[in-house]
PDB file of N, CA and C in Angstrom:
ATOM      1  N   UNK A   1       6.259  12.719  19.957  1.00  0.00           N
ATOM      2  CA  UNK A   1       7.108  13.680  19.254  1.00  0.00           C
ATOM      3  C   UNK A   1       6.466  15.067  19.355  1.00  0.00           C
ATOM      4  N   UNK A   2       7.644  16.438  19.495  1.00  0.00           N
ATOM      5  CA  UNK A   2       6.655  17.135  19.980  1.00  0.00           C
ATOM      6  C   UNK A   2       6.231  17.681  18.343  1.00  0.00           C
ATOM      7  N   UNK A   3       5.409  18.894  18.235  1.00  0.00           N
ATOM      8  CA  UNK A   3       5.043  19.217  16.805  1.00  0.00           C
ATOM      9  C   UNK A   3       5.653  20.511  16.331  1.00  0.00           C
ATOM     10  N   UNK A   4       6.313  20.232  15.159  1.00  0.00           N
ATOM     11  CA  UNK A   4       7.040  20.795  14.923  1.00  0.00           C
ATOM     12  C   UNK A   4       6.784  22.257  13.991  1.00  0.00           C
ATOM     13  N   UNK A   5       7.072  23.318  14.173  1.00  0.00           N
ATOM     14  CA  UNK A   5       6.954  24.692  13.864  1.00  0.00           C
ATOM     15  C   UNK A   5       6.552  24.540  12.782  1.00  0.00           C
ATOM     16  N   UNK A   6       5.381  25.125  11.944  1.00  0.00           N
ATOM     17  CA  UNK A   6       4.983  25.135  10.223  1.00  0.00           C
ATOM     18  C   UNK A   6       4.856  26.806  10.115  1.00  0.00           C
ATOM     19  N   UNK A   7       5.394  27.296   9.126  1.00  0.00           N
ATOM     20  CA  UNK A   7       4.881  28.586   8.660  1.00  0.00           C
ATOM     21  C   UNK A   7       5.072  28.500   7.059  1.00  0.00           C
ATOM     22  N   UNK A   8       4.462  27.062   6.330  1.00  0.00           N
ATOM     23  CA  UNK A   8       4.540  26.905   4.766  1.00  0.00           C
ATOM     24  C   UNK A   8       5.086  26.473   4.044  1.00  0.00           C
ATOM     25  N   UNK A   9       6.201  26.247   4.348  1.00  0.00           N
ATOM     26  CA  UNK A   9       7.639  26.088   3.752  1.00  0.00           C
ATOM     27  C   UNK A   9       7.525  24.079   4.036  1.00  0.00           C
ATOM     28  N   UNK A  10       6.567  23.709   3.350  1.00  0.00           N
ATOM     29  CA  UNK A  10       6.937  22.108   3.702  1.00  0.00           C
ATOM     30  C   UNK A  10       8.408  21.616   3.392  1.00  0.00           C
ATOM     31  N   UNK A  11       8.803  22.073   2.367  1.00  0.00           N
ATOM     32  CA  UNK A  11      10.248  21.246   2.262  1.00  0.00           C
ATOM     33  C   UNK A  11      10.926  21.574   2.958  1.00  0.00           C
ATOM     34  N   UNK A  12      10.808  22.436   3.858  1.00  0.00           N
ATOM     35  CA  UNK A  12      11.821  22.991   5.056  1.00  0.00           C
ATOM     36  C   UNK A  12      11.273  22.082   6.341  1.00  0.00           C
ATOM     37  N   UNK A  13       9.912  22.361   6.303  1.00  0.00           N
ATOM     38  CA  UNK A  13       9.379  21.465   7.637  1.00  0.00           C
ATOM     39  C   UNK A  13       9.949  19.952   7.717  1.00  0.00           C
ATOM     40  N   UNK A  14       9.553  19.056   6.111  1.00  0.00           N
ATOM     41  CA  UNK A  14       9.548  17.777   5.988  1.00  0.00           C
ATOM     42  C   UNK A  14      11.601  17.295   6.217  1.00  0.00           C
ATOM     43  N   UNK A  15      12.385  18.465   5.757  1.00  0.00           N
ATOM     44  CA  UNK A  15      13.620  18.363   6.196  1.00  0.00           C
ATOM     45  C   UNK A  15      13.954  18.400   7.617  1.00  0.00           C
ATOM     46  N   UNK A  16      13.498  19.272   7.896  1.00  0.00           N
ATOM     47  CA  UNK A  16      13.313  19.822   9.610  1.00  0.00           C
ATOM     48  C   UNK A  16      13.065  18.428  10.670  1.00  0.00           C
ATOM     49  N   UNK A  17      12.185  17.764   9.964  1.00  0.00           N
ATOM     50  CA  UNK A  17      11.221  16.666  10.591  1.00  0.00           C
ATOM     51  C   UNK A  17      12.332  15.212  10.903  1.00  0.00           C
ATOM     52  N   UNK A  18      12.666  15.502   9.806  1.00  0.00           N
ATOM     53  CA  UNK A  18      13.707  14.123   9.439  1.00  0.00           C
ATOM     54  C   UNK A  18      14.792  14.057   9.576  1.00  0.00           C
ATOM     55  N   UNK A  19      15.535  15.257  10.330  1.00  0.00           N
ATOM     56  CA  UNK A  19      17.284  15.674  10.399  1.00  0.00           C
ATOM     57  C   UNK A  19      16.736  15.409  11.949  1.00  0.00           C
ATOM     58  N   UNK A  20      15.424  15.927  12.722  1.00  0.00           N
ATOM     59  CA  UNK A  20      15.154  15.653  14.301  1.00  0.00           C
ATOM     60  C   UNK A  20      15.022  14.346  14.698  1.00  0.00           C
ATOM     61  N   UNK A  21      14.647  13.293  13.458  1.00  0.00           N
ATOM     62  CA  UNK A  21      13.931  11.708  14.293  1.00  0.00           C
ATOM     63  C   UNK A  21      14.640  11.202  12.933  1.00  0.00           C
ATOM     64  N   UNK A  22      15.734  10.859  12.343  1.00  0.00           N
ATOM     65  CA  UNK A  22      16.247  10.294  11.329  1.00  0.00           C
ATOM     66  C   UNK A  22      16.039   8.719  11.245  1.00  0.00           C
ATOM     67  N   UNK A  23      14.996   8.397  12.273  1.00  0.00           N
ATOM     68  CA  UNK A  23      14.335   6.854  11.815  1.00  0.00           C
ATOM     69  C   UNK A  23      12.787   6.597  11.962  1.00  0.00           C
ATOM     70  N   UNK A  24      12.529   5.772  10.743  1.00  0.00           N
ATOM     71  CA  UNK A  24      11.101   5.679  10.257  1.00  0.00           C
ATOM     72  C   UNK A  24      10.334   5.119  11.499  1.00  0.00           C
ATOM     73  N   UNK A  25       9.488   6.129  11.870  1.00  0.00           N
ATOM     74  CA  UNK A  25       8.586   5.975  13.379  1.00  0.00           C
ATOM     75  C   UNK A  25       8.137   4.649  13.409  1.00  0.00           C
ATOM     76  N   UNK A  26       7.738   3.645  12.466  1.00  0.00           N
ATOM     77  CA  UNK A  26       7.216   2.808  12.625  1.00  0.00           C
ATOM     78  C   UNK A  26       7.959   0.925  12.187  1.00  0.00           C
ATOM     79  N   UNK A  27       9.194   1.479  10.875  1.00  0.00           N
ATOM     80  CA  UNK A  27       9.790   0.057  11.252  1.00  0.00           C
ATOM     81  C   UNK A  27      11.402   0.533  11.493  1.00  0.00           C
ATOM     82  N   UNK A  28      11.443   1.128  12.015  1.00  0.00           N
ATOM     83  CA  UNK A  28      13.074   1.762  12.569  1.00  0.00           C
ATOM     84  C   UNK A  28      14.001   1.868  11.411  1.00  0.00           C
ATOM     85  N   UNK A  29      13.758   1.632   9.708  1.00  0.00           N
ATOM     86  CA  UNK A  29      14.643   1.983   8.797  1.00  0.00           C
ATOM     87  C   UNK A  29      15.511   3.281   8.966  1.00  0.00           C
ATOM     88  N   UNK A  30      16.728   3.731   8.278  1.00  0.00           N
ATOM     89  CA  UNK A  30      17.417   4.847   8.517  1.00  0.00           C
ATOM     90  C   UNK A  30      17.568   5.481   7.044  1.00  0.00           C
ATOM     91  N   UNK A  31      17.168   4.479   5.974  1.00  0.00           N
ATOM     92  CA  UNK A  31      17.446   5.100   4.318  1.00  0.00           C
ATOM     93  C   UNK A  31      16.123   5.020   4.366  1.00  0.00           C
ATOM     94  N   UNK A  32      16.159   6.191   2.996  1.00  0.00           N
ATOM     95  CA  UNK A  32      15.257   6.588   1.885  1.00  0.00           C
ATOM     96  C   UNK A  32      13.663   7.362   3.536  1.00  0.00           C
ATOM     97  N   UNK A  33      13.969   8.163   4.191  1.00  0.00           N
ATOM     98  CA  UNK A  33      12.989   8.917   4.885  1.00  0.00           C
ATOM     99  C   UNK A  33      12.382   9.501   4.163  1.00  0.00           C
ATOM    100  N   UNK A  34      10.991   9.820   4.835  1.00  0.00           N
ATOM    101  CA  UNK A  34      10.219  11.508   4.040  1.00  0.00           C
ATOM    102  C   UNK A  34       9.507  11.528   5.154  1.00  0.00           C
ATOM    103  N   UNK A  35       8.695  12.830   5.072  1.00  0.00           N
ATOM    104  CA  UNK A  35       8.234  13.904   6.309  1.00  0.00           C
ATOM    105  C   UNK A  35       6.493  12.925   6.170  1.00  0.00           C
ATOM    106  N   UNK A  36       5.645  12.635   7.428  1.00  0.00           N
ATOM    107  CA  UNK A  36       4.664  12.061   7.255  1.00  0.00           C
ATOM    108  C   UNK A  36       3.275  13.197   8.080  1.00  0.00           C
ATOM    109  N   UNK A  37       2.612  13.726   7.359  1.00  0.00           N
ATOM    110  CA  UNK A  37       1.706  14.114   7.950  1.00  0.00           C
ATOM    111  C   UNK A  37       0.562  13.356   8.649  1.00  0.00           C
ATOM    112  N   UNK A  38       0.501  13.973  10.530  1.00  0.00           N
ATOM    113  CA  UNK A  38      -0.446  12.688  10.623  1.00  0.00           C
ATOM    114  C   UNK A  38      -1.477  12.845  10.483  1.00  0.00           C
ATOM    115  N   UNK A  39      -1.861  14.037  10.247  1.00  0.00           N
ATOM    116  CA  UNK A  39      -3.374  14.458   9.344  1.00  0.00           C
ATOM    117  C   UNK A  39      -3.289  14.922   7.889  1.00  0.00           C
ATOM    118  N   UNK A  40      -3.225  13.981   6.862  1.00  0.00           N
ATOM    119  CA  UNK A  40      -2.945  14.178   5.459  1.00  0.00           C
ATOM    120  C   UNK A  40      -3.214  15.914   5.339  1.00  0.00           C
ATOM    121  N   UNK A  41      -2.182  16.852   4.517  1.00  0.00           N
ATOM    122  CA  UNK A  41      -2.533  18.033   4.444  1.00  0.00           C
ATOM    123  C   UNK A  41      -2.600  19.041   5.571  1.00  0.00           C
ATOM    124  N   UNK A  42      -2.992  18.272   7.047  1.00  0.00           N
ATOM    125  CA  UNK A  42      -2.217  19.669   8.179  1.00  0.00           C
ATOM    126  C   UNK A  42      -1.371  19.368   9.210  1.00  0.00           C
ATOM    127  N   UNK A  43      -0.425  20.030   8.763  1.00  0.00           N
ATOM    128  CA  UNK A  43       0.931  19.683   9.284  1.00  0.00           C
ATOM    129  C   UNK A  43       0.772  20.170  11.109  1.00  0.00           C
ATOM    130  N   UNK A  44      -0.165  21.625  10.961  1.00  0.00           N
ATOM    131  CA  UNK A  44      -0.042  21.966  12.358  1.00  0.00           C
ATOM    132  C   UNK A  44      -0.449  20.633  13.444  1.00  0.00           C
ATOM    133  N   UNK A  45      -1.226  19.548  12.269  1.00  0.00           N
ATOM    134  CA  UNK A  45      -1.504  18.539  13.870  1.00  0.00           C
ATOM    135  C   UNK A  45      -0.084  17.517  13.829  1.00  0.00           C
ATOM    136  N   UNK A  46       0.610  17.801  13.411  1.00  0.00           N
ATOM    137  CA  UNK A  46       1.894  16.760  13.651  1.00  0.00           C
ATOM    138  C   UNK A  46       2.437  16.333  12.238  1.00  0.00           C
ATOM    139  N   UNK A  47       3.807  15.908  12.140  1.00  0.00           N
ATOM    140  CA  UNK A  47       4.413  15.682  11.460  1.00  0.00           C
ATOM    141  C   UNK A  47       5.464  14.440  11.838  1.00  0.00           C
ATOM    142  N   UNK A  48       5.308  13.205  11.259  1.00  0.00           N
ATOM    143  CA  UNK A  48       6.888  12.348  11.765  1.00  0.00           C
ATOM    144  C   UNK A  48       7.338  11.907  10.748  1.00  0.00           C
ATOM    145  N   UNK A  49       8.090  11.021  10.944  1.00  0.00           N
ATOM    146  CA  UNK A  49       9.140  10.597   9.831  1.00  0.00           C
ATOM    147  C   UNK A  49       8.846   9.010   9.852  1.00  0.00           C
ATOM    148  N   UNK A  50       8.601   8.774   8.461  1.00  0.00           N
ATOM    149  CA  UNK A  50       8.496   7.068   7.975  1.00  0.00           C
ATOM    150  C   UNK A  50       9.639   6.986   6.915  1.00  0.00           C
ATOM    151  N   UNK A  51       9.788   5.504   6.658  1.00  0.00           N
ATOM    152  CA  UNK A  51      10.343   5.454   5.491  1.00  0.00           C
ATOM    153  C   UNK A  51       9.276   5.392   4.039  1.00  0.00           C
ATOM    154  N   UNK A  52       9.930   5.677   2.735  1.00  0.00           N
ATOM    155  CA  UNK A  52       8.979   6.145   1.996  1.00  0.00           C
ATOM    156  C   UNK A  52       8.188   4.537   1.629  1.00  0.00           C
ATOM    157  N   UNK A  53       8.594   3.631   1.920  1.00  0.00           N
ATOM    158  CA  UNK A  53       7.978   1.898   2.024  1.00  0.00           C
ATOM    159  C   UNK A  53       6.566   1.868   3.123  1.00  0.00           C
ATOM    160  N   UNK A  54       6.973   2.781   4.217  1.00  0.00           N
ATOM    161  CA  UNK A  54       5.577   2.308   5.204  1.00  0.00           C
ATOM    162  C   UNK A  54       4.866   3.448   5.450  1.00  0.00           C
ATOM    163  N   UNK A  55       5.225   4.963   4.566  1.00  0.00           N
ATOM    164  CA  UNK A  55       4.272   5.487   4.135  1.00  0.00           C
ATOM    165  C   UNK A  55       3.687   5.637   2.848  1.00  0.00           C
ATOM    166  N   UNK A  56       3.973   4.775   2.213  1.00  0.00           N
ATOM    167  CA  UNK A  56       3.132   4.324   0.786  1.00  0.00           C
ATOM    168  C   UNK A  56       1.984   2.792   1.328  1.00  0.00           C
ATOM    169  N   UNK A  57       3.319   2.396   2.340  1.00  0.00           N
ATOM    170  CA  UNK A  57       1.780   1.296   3.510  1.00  0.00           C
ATOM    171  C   UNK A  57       0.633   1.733   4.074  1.00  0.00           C
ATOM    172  N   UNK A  58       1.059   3.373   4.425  1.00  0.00           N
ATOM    173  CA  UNK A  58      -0.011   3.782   4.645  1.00  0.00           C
ATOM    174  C   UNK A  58      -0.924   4.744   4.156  1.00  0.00           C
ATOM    175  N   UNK A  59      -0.668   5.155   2.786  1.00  0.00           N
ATOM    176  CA  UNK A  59      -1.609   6.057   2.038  1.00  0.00           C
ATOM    177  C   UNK A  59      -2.396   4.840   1.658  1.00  0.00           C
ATOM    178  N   UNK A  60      -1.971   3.355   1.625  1.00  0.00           N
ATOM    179  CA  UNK A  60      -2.871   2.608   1.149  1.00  0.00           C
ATOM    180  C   UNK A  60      -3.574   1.756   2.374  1.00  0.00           C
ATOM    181  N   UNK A  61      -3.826   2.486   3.183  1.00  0.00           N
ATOM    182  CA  UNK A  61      -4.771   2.163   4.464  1.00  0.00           C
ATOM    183  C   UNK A  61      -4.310   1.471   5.417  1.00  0.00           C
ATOM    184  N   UNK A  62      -2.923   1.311   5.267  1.00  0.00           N
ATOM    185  CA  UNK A  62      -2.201   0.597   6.724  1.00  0.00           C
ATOM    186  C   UNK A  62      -2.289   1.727   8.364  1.00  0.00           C
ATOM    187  N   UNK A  63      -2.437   1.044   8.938  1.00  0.00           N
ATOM    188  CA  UNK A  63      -2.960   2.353  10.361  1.00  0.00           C
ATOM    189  C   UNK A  63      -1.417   2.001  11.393  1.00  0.00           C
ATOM    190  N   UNK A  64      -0.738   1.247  11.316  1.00  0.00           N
ATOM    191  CA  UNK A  64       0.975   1.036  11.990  1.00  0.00           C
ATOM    192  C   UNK A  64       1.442   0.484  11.407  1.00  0.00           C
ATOM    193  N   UNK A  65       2.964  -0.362  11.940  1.00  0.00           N
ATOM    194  CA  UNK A  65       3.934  -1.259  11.537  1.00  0.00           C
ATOM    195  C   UNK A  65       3.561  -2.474  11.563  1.00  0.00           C
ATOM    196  N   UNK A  66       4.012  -3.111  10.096  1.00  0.00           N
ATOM    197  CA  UNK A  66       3.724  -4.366   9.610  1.00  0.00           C
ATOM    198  C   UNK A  66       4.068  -5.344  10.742  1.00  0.00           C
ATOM    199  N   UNK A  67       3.253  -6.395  11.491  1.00  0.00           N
ATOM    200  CA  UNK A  67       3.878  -7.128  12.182  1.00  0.00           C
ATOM    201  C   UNK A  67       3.925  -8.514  11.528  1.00  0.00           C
TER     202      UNK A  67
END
Protein backbone atom coordinates (compact mmCIF):
# COMPACT_ATOMS: atom_id res chain seq x y z
CA UNK A 1 0.00 0.00 0.00
CA UNK A 2 1.46 3.09 -0.98
CA UNK A 3 1.80 5.74 2.16
CA UNK A 4 -0.46 7.94 2.47
CA UNK A 5 -0.05 11.95 2.74
CA UNK A 6 0.03 13.11 6.74
CA UNK A 7 0.11 16.82 7.52
CA UNK A 8 -1.78 16.16 11.27
CA UNK A 9 -5.08 15.94 10.70
CA UNK A 10 -5.35 12.06 11.79
CA UNK A 11 -9.05 11.92 11.48
CA UNK A 12 -8.72 13.05 8.02
CA UNK A 13 -5.74 10.68 7.34
CA UNK A 14 -7.44 7.57 9.28
CA UNK A 15 -10.71 8.48 6.94
CA UNK A 16 -8.53 8.98 3.96
CA UNK A 17 -6.95 5.49 4.73
CA UNK A 18 -10.17 3.59 4.89
CA UNK A 19 -12.45 5.19 2.00
CA UNK A 20 -8.80 3.96 -0.22
CA UNK A 21 -8.60 0.05 1.09
CA UNK A 22 -12.27 -0.33 2.67
CA UNK A 23 -11.14 -3.95 3.81
CA UNK A 24 -9.34 -5.00 6.97
CA UNK A 25 -5.66 -5.76 5.55
CA UNK A 26 -5.52 -8.76 7.42
CA UNK A 27 -8.95 -10.79 7.76
CA UNK A 28 -10.79 -9.16 4.69
CA UNK A 29 -13.85 -7.83 7.05
CA UNK A 30 -15.75 -4.73 5.39
CA UNK A 31 -17.69 -3.42 8.88
CA UNK A 32 -16.64 -1.58 11.79
CA UNK A 33 -12.79 -0.33 10.00
CA UNK A 34 -10.26 2.10 11.67
CA UNK A 35 -6.99 3.63 10.34
CA UNK A 36 -3.88 1.26 11.66
CA UNK A 37 -0.58 2.76 12.21
CA UNK A 38 2.22 0.50 11.29
CA UNK A 39 4.50 2.24 13.54
CA UNK A 40 2.25 3.00 16.66
CA UNK A 41 2.25 7.01 16.65
CA UNK A 42 4.07 7.66 13.05
CA UNK A 43 1.90 7.70 10.52
CA UNK A 44 4.66 9.02 8.02
CA UNK A 45 5.89 5.19 8.07
CA UNK A 46 2.50 3.87 6.84
CA UNK A 47 -0.92 3.65 7.61
CA UNK A 48 -3.61 0.61 6.67
CA UNK A 49 -6.82 -0.36 7.47
CA UNK A 50 -7.89 -3.34 9.97
CA UNK A 51 -10.98 -4.08 11.42
CA UNK A 52 -11.30 -2.66 14.94
CA UNK A 53 -11.33 -6.85 16.16
CA UNK A 54 -7.70 -7.50 14.61
CA UNK A 55 -6.40 -4.30 15.63
CA UNK A 56 -7.24 -4.68 19.24
CA UNK A 57 -5.45 -8.42 18.14
CA UNK A 58 -2.86 -6.50 17.65
CA UNK A 59 -2.22 -3.80 20.27
CA UNK A 60 -2.29 -7.02 22.26
CA UNK A 61 0.80 -8.48 20.49
CA UNK A 62 -0.68 -10.31 17.55
CA UNK A 63 2.05 -9.63 14.56
CA UNK A 64 -0.84 -10.92 11.42
CA UNK A 65 -4.08 -12.72 10.70
CA UNK A 66 -5.46 -15.23 12.97
CA UNK A 67 -4.98 -18.53 11.20
Amino acid sequence: MAKPEYQGDWSSLAAAVVAADPQCGWCGAVDDLCADHLVPGKPQFGVRTLCRGCNTRRMHGATGPKR
